[in-house]
Protein backbone atom coordinates (compact mmCIF):
# COMPACT_ATOMS: atom_id res chain seq x y z
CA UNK A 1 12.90 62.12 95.45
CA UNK A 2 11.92 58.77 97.37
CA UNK A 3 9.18 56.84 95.33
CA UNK A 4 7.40 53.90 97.05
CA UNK A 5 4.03 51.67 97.29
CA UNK A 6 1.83 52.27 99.80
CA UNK A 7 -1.04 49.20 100.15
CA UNK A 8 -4.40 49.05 101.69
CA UNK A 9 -4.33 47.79 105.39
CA UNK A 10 -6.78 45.23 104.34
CA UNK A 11 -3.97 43.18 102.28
CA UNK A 12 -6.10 44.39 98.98
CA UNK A 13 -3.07 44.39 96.19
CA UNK A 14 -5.37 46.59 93.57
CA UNK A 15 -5.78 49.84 95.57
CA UNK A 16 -2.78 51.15 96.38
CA UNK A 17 -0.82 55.06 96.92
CA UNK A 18 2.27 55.82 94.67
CA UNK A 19 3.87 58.65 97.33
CA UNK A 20 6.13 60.61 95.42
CA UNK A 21 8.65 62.00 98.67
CA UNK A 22 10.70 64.82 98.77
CA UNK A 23 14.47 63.76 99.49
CA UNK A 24 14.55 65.82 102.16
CA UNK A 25 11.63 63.43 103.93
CA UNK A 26 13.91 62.12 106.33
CA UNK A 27 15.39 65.21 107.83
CA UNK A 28 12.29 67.07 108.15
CA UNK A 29 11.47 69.04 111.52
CA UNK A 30 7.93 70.03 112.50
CA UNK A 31 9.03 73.72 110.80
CA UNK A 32 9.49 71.93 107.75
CA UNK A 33 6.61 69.77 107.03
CA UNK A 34 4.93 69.99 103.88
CA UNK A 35 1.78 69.89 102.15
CA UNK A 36 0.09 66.84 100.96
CA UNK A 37 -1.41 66.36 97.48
CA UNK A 38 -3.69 63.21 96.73
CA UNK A 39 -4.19 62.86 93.46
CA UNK A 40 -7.37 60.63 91.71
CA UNK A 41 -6.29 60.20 87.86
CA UNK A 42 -9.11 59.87 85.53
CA UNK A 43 -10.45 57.04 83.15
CA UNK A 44 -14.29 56.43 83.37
CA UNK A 45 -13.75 53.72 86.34
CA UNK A 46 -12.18 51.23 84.35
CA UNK A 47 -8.60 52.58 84.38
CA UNK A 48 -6.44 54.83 85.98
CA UNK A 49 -4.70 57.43 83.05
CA UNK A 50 -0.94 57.23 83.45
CA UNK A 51 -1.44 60.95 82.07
CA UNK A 52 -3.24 62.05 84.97
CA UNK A 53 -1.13 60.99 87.75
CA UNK A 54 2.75 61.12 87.87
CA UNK A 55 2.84 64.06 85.39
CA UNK A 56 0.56 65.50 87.70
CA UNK A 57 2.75 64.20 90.84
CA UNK A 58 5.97 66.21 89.17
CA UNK A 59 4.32 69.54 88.67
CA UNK A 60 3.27 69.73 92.35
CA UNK A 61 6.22 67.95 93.93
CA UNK A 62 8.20 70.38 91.84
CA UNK A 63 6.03 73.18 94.02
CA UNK A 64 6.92 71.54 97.73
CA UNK A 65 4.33 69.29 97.76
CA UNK A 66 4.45 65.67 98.68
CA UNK A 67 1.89 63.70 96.41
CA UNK A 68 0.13 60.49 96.67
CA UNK A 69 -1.30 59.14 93.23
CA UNK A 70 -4.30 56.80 94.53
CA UNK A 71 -4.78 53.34 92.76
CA UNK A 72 -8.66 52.95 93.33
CA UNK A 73 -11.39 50.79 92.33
CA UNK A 74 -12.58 49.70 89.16
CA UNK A 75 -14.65 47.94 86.45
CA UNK A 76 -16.82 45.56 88.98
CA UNK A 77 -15.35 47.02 91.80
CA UNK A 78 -16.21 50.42 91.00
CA UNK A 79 -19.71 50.29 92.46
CA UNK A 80 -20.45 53.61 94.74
CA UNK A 81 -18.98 53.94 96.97
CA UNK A 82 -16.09 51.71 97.11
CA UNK A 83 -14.08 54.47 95.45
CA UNK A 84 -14.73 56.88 97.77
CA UNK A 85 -13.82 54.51 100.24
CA UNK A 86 -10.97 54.31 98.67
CA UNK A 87 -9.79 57.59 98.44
CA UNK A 88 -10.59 58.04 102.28
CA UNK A 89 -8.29 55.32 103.66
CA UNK A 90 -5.80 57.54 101.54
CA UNK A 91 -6.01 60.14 103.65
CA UNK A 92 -6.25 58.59 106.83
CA UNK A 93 -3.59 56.53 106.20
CA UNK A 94 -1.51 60.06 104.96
CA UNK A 95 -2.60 61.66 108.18
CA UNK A 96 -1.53 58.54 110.25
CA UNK A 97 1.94 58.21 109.09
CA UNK A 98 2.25 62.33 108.68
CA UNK A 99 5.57 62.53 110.25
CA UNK A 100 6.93 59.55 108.07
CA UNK A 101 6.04 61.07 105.30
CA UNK A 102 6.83 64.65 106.09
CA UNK A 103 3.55 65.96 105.74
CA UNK A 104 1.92 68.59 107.73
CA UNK A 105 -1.73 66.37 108.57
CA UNK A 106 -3.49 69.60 108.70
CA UNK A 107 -2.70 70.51 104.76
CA UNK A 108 -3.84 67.43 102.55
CA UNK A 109 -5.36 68.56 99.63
CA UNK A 110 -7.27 66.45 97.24
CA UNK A 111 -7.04 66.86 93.15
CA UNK A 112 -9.50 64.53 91.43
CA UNK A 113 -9.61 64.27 86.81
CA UNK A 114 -12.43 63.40 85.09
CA UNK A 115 -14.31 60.13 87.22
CA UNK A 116 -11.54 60.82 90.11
CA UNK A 117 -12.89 64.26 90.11
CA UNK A 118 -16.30 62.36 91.37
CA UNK A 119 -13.81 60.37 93.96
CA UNK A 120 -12.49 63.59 95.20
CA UNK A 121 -15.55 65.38 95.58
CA UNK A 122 -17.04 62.49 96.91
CA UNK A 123 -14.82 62.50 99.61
CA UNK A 124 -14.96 66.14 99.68
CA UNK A 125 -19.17 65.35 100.59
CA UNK A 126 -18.96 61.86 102.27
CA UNK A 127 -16.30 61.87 104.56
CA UNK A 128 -17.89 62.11 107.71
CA UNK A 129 -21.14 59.87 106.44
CA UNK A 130 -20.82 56.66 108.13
CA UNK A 131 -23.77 55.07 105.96
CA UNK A 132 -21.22 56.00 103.08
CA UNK A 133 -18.02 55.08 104.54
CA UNK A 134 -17.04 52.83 106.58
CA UNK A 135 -13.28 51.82 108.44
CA UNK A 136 -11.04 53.36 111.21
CA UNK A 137 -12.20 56.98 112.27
CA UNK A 138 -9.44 57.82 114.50
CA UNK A 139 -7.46 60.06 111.92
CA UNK A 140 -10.19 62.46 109.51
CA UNK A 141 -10.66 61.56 105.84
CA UNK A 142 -11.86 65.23 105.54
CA UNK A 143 -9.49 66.83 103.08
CA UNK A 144 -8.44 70.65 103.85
CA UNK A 145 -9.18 71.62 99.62
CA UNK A 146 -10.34 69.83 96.37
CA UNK A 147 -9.09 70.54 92.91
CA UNK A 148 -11.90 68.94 90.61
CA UNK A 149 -10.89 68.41 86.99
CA UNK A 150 -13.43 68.53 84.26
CA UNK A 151 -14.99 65.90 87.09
CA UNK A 152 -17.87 63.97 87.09
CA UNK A 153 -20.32 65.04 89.13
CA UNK A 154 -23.86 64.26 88.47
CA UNK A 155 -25.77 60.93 87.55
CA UNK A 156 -28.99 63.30 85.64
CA UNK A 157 -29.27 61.85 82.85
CA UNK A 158 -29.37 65.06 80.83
CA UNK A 159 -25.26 65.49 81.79
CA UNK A 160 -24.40 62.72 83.15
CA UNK A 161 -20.92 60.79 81.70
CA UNK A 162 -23.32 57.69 81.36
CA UNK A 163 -20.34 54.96 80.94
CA UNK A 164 -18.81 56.35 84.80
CA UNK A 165 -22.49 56.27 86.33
CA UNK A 166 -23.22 52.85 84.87
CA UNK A 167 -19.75 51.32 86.85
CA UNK A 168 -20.96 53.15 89.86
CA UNK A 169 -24.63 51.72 89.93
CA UNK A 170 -22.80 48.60 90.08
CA UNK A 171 -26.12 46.25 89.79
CA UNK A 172 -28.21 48.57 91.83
CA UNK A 173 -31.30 49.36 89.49
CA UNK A 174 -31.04 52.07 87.49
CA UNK A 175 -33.59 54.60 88.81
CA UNK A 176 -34.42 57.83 89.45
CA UNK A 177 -33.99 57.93 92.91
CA UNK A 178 -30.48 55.85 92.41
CA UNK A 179 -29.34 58.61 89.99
CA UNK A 180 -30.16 61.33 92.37
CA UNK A 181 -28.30 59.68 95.48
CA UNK A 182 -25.12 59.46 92.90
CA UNK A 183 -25.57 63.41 92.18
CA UNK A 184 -23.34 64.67 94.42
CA UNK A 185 -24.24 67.88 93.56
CA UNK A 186 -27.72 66.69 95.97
CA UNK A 187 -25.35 66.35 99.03
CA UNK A 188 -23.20 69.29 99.60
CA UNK A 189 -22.37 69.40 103.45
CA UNK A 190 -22.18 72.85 105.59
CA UNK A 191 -19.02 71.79 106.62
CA UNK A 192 -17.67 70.99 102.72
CA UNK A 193 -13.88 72.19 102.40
CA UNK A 194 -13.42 74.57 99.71
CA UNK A 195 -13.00 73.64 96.07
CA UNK A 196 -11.11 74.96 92.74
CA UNK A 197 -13.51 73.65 89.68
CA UNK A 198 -11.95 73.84 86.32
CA UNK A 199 -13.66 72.34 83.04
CA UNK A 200 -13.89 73.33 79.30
CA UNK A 201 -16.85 74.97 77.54
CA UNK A 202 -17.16 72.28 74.83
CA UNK A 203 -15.73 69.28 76.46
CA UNK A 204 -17.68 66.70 74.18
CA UNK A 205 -16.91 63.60 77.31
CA UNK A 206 -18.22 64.89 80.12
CA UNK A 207 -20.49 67.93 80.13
CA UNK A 208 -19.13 70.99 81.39
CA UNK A 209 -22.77 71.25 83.11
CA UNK A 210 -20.99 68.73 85.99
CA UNK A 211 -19.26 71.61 86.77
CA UNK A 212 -21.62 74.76 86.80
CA UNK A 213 -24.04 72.72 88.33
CA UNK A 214 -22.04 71.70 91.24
CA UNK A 215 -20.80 75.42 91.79
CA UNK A 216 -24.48 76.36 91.87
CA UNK A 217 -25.16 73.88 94.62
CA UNK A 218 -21.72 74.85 96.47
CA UNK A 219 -23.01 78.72 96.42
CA UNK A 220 -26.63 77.82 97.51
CA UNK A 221 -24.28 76.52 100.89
CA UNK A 222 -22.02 79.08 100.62
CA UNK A 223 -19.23 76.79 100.68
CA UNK A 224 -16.08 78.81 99.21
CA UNK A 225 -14.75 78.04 95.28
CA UNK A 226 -13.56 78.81 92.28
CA UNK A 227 -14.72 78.35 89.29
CA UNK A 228 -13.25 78.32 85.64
CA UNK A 229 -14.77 77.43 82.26
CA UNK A 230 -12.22 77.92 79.47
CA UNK A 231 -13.81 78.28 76.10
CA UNK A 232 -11.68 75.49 74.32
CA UNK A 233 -9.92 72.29 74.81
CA UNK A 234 -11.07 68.76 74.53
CA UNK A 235 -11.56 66.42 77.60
CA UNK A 236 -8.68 64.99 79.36
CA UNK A 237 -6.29 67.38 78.86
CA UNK A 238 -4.32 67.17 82.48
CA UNK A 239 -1.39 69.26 82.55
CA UNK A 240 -2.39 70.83 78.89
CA UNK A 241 1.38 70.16 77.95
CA UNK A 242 3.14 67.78 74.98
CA UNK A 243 3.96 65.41 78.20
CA UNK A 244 0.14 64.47 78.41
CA UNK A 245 -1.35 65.87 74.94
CA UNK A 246 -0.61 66.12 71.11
CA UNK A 247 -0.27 69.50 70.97
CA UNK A 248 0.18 72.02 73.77
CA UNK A 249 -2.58 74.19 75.23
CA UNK A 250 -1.32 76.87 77.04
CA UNK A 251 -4.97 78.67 77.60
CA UNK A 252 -6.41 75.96 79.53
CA UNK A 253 -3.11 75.20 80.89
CA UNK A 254 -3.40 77.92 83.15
CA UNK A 255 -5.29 76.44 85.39
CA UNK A 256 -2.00 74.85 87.24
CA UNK A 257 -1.07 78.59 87.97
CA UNK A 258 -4.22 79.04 89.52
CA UNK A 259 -5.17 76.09 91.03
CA UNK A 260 -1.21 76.40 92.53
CA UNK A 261 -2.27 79.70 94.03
CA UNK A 262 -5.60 78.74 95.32
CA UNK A 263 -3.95 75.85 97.28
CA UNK A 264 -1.06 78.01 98.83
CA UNK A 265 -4.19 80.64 100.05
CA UNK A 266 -6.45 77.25 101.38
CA UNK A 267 -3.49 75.45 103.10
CA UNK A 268 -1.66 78.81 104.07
CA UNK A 269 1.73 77.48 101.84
CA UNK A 270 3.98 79.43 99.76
CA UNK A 271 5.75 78.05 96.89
């Protein structure tokens, strides 16, 4: 496995790709492309959890995948929709180097945790809003699939994770009409890939409500997903494994099974 740094065109040092490559990079043909997994690690948009990327990046490499763990913007800089932004020169800049990297630019997936759950579906809704995102639009931010993670989705502020929607408000006012533009449950596009939504029933962080909420809106579209509440396991548990938690969880840990299976039907790969 080749692991390098991938910057921003813009010379920005803070928002950055980790690409974990398969050695086998280098001698790929067109038959033997692969997949292309961008993962958005959690941590309320003032970190990025160490827990939710390369652990993350070695289950799905491990699977055929070549993964990108995205570096994106935070604290102050985390004001909507500068992550977002973030997370589409990721894939453009995937897409643009495909054959570098090995990667077939017709099967980049997205997988977003916690607030990079709201970066992935955010790009999942934005990417073709130019009022939203902004930069080069010769390669498509538009990933093929999302994997949301007990995500962040909505800024109501009956659910809402309040210390993510505060970052992204940035020092917009705090209104209702503000909170209802950063519900991105409000802005589900007909032409929305398909998503894999996985949360826990009593996640006491962010309200598994993000989730049913945003399948709701998703049907009312009829954009295709999946959808699975497990009864128990706390917030944050990424790969549910003694790598990343306490204790293992092998209930909720099923969703890597699943969400693995979903992917190969989306992006028409076999691992």
């Amino acid at each position: 496995m080749k692991i390098e740094t991938i910057y921003r065109y813009d010379g920005r040092r803070d928002i950055y790709l980790t690409a974990y490559l398969l050695d086998d990079v280098d001698r790929c043909t067109f038959q033997h492309v692969r997949p292309a997994l961008l993962v958005c690690p959690g941590g309320g948009f003032s970190s990025c959890s160490n827990r939710e990327a390369e652990p993350i990046a070695m289950h799905f490499a491990a699977q055929g995948y070549q993964v990108f763990v995205l570096q994106y913007s935070l604290g102050e800089q985390a004001a909507f929709p500068a992550p977002i932004g973030d997370a589409a020169w990721a894939v453009r800049a995937i897409r643009k180097d495909a054959k570098r990297y090995g990667v077939d630019p017709h099967k980049v997936a997205v997988v977003g945790f916690s607030a990079g759950g709201y970066v992935a579906a955010g790009l999942s809704v934005f990417f073709a809003d130019r009022s939203v995102l902004k930069g080069e639009t010769r390669a498509s931010a538009r990933p093929d699939a999302a994997v949301l993670c007990y995500p962040v989705l909505t800024a109501g502020r009956e659910h809402a994770h309040e210390g993510s929607i505060r970052l992204l408000l940035g020092e917009t006012p705090d209104t209702p009409q503000r909170r209802a533009a950063l519900s991105l449950e409000n802005h589900i596009p007909s032409n929305m890939p398909p998503v894999f939504l996985w949360h826990t029933a009593d996640d006491k962080s962010v309200d598994v409500e993000n989730s049913l909420l945003f399948a709701g809106a998703l049907a009312k579209k009829e954009i295709p997903f999946d959808l699975h509440i497990f009864e128990t396991g706390h917030h944050g548990l990424a790969d549910c494994s003694l790598r990343t938690c306490d204790k293992s969880h092998p209930y909720p840990a099923r969703w890597l099974m699943l969400a693995q299976e979903w992917l190969g039907k989306q992006l028409k790969f076999r691992t």
